[in-house]
PDB file of N, CA and C in Angstrom:
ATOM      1  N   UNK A   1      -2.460 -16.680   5.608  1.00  0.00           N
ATOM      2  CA  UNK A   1      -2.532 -15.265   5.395  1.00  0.00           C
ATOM      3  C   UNK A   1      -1.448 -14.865   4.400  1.00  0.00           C
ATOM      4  N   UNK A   2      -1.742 -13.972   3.322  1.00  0.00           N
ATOM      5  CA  UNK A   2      -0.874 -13.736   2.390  1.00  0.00           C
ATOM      6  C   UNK A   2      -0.960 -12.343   2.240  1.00  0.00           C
ATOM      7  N   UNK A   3       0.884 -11.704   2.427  1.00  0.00           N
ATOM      8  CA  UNK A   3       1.123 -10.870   2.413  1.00  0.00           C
ATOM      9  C   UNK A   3       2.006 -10.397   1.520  1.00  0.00           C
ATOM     10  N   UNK A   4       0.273 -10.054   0.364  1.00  0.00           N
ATOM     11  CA  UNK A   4       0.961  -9.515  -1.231  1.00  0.00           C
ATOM     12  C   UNK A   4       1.139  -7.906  -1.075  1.00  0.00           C
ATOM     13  N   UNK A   5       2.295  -7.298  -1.594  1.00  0.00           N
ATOM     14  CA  UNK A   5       1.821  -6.032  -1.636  1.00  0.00           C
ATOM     15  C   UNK A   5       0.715  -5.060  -2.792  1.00  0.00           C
ATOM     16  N   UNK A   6      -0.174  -4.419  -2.041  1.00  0.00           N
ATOM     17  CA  UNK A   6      -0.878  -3.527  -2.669  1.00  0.00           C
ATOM     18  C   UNK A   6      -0.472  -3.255  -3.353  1.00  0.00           C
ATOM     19  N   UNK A   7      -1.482  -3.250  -5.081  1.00  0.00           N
ATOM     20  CA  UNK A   7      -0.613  -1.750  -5.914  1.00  0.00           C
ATOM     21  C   UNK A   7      -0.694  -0.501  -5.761  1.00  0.00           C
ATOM     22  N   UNK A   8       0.099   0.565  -6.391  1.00  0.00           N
ATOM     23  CA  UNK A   8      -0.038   1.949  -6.422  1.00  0.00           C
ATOM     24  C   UNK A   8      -1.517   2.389  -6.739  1.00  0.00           C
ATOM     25  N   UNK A   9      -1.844   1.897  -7.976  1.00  0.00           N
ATOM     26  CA  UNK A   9      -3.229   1.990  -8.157  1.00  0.00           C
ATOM     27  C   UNK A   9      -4.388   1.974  -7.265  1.00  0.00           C
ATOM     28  N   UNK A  10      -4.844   0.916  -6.116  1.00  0.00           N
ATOM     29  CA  UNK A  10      -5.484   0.988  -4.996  1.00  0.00           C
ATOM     30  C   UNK A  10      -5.117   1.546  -3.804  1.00  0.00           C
ATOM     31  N   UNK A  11      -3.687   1.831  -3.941  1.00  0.00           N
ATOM     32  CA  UNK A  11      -3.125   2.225  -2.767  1.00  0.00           C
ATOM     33  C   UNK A  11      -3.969   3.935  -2.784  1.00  0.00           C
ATOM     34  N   UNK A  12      -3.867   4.642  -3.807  1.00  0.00           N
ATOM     35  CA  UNK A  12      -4.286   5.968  -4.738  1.00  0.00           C
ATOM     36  C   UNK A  12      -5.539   6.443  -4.505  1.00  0.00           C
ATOM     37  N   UNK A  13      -6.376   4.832  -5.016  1.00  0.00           N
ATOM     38  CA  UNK A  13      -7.498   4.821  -4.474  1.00  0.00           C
ATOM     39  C   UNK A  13      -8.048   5.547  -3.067  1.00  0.00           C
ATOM     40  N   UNK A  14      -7.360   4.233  -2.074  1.00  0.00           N
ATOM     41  CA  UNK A  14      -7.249   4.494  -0.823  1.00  0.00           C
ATOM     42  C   UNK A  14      -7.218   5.594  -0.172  1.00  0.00           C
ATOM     43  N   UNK A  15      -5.892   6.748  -0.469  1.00  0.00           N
ATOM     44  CA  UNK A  15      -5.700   7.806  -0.351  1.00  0.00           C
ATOM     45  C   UNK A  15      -6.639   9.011  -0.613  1.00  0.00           C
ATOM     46  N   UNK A  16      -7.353   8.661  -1.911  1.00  0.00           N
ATOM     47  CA  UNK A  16      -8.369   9.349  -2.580  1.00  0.00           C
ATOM     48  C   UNK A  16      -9.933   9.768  -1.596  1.00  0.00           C
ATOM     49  N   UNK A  17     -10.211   8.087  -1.123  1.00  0.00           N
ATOM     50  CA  UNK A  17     -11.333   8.241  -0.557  1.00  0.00           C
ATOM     51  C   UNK A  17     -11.105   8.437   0.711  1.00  0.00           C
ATOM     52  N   UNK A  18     -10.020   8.827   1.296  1.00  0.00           N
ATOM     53  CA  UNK A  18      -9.403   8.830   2.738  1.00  0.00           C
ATOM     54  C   UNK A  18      -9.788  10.547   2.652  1.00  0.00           C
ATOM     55  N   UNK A  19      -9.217  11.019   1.610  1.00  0.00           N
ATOM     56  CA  UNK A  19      -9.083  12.776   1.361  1.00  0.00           C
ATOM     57  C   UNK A  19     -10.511  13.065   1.134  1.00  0.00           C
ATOM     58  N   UNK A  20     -11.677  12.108   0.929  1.00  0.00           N
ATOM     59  CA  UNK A  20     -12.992  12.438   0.521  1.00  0.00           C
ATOM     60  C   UNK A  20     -13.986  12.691   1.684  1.00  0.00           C
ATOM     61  N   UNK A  21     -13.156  12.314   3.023  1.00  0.00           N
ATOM     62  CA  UNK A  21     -13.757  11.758   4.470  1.00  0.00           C
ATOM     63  C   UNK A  21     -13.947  10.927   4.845  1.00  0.00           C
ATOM     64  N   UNK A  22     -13.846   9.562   4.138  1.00  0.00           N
ATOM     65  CA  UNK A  22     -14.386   8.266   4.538  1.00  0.00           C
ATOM     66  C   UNK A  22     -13.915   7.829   5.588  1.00  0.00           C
ATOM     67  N   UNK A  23     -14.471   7.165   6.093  1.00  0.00           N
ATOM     68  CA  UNK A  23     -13.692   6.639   7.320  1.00  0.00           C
ATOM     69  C   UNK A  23     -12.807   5.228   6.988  1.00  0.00           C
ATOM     70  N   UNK A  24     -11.596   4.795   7.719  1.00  0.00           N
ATOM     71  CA  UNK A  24     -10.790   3.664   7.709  1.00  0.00           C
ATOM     72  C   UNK A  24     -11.625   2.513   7.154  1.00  0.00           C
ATOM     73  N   UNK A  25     -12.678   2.412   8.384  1.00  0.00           N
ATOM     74  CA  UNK A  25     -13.539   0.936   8.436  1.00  0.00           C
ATOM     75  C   UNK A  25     -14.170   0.957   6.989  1.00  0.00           C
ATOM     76  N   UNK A  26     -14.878   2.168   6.902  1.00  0.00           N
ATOM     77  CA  UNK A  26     -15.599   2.260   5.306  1.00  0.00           C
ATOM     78  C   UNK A  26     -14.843   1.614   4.098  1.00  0.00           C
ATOM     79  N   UNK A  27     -13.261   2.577   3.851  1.00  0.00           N
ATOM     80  CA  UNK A  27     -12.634   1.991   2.801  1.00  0.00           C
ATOM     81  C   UNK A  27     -12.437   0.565   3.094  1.00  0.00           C
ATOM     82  N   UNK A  28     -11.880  -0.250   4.341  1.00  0.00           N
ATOM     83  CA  UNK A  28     -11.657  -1.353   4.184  1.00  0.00           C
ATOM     84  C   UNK A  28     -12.732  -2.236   3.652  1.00  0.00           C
ATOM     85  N   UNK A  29     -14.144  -2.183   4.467  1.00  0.00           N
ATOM     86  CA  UNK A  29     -15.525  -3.079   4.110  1.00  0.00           C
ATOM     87  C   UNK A  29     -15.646  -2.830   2.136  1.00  0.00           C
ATOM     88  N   UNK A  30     -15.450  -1.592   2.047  1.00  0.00           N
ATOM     89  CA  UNK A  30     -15.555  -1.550   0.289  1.00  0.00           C
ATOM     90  C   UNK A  30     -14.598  -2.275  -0.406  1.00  0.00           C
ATOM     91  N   UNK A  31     -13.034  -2.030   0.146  1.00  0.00           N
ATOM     92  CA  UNK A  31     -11.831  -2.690  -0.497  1.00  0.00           C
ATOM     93  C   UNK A  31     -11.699  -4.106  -0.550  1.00  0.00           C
ATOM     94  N   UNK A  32     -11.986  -4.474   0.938  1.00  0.00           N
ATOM     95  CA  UNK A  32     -11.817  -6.081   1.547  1.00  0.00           C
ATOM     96  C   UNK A  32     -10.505  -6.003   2.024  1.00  0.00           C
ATOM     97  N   UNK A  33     -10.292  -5.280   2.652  1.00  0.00           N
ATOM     98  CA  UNK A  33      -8.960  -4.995   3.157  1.00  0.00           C
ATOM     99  C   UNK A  33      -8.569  -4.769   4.900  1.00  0.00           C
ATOM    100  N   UNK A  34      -7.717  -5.140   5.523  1.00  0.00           N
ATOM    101  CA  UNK A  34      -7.809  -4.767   6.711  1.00  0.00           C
ATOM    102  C   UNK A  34      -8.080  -3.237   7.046  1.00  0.00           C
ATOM    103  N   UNK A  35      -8.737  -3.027   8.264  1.00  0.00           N
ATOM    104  CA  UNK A  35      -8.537  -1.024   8.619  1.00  0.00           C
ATOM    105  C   UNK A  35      -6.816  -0.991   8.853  1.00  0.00           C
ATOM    106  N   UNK A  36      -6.011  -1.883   9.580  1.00  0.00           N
ATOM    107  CA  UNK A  36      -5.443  -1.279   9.439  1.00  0.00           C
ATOM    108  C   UNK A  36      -4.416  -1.063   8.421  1.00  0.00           C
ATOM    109  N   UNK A  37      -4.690  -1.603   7.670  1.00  0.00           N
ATOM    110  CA  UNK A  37      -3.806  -1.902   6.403  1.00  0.00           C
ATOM    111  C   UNK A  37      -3.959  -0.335   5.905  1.00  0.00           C
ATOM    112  N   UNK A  38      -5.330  -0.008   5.651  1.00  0.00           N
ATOM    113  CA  UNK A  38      -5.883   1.039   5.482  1.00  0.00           C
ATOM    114  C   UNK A  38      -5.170   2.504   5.787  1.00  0.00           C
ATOM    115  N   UNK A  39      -4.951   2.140   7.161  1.00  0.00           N
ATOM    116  CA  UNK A  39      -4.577   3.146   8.168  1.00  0.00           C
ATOM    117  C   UNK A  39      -3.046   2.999   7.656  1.00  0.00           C
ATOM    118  N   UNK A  40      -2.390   2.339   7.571  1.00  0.00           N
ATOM    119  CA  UNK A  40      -1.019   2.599   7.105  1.00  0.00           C
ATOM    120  C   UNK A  40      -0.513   3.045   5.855  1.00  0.00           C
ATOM    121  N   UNK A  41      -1.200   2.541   4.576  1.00  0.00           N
ATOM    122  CA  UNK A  41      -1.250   3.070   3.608  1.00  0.00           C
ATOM    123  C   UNK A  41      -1.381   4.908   3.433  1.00  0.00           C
ATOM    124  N   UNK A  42      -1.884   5.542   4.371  1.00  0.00           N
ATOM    125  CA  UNK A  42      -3.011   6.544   4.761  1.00  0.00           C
ATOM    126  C   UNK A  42      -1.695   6.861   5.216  1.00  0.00           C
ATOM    127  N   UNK A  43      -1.060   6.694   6.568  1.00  0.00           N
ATOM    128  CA  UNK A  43      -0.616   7.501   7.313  1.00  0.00           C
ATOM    129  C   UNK A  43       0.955   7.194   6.716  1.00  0.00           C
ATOM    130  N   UNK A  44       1.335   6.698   5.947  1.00  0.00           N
ATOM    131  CA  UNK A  44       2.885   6.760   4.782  1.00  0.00           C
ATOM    132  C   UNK A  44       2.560   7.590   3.361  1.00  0.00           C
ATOM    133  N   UNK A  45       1.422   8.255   3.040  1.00  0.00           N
ATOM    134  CA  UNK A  45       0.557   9.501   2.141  1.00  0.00           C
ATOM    135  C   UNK A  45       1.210  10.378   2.922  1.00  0.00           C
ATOM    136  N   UNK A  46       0.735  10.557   4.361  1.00  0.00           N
ATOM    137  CA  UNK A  46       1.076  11.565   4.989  1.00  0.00           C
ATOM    138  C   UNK A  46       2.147  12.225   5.481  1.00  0.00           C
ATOM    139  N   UNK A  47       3.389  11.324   5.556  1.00  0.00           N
ATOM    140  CA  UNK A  47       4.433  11.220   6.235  1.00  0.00           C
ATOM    141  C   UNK A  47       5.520  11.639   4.678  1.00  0.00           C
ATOM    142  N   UNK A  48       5.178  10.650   4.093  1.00  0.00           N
ATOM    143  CA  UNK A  48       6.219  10.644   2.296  1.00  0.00           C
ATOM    144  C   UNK A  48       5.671  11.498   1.665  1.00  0.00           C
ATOM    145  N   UNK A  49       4.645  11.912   1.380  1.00  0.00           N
ATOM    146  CA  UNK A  49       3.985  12.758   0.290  1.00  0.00           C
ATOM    147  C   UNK A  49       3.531  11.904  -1.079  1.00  0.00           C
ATOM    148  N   UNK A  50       3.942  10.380  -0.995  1.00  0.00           N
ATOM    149  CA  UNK A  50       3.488   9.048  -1.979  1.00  0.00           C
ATOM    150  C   UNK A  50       3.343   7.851  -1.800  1.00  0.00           C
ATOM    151  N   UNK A  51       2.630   7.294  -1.909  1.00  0.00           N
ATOM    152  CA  UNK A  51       2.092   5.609  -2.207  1.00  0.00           C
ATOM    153  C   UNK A  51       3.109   4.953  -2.490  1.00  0.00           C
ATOM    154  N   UNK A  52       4.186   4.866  -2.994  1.00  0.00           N
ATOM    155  CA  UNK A  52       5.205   4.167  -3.333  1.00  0.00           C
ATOM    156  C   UNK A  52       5.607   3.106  -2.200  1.00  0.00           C
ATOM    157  N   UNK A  53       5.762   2.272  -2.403  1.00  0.00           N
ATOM    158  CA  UNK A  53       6.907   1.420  -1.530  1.00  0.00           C
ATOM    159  C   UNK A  53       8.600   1.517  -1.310  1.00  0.00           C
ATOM    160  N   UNK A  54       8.907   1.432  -0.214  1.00  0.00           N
ATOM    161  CA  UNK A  54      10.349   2.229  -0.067  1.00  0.00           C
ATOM    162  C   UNK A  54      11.053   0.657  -0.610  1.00  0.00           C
ATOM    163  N   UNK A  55      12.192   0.654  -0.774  1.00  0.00           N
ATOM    164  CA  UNK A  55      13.293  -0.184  -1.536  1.00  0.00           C
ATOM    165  C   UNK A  55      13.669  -1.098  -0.064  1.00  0.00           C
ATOM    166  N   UNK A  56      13.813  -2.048  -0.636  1.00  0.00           N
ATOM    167  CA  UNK A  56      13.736  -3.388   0.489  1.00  0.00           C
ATOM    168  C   UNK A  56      15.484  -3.791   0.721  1.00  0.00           C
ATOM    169  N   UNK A  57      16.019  -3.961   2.123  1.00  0.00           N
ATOM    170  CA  UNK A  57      17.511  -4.166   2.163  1.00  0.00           C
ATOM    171  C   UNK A  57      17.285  -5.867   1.692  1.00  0.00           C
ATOM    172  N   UNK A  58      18.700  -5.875   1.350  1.00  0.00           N
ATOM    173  CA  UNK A  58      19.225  -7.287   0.894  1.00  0.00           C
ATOM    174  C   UNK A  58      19.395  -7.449  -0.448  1.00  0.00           C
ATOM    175  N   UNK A  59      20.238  -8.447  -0.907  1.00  0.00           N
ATOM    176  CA  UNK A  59      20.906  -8.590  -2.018  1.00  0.00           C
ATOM    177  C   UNK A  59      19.519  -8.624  -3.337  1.00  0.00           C
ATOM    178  N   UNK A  60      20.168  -8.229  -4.122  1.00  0.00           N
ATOM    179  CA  UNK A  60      18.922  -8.494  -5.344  1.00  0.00           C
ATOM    180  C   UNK A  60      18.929  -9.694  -6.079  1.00  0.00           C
ATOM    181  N   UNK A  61      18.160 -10.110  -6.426  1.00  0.00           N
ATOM    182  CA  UNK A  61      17.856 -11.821  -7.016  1.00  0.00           C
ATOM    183  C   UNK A  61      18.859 -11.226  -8.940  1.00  0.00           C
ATOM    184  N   UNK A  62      19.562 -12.531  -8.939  1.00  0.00           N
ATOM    185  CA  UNK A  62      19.756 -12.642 -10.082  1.00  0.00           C
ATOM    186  C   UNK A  62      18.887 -12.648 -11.436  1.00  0.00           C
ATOM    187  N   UNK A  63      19.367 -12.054 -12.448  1.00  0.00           N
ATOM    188  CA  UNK A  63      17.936 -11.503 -13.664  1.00  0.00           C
ATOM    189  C   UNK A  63      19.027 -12.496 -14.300  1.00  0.00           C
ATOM    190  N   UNK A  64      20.121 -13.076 -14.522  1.00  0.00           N
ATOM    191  CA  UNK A  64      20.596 -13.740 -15.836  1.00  0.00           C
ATOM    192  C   UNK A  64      20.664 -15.356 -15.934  1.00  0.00           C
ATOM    193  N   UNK A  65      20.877 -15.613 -16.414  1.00  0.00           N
ATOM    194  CA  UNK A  65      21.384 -17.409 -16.856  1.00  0.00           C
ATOM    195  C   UNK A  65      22.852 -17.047 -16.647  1.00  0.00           C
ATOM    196  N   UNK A  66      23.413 -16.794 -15.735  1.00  0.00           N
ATOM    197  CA  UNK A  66      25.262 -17.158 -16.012  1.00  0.00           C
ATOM    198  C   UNK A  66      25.570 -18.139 -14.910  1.00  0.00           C
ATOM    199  N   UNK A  67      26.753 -18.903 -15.587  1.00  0.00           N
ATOM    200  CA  UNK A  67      26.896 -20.411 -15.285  1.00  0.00           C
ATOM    201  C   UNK A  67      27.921 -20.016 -13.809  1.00  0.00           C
TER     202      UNK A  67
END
């Protein structure tokens, strides 16, 4: 099981057809996605006011070549 994160882009989606009436199960069978994956995406719209992913604790990976 691989746990990539969603992009903003489908996440948007998600949100979109959530605000259209669809139901959980619906978007997932269309997406290929779990409901509840669905359902969380959905209910952090509701809570944040955005799709974004919040900032992850722990050190940040090095970006340079230094020796």
């Amino acid at each position: 099981m691989s746990r990539k994160e969603i992009s903003v882009d489908l996440s948007n989606l998600i949100v979109k057809l959530s605000c259209e009436g669809k139901s959980y199960g619906f978007i997932a069978n269309l997406l290929g996605k779990s409901r509840t994956k669905i359902q969380t995406i959905v209910k952090n719209f509701e809570t944040n006011g955005n799709v974004l992913s919040k900032p992850r604790s722990g050190r940040p990976k090095v970006m340079s070549d230094a020796p």
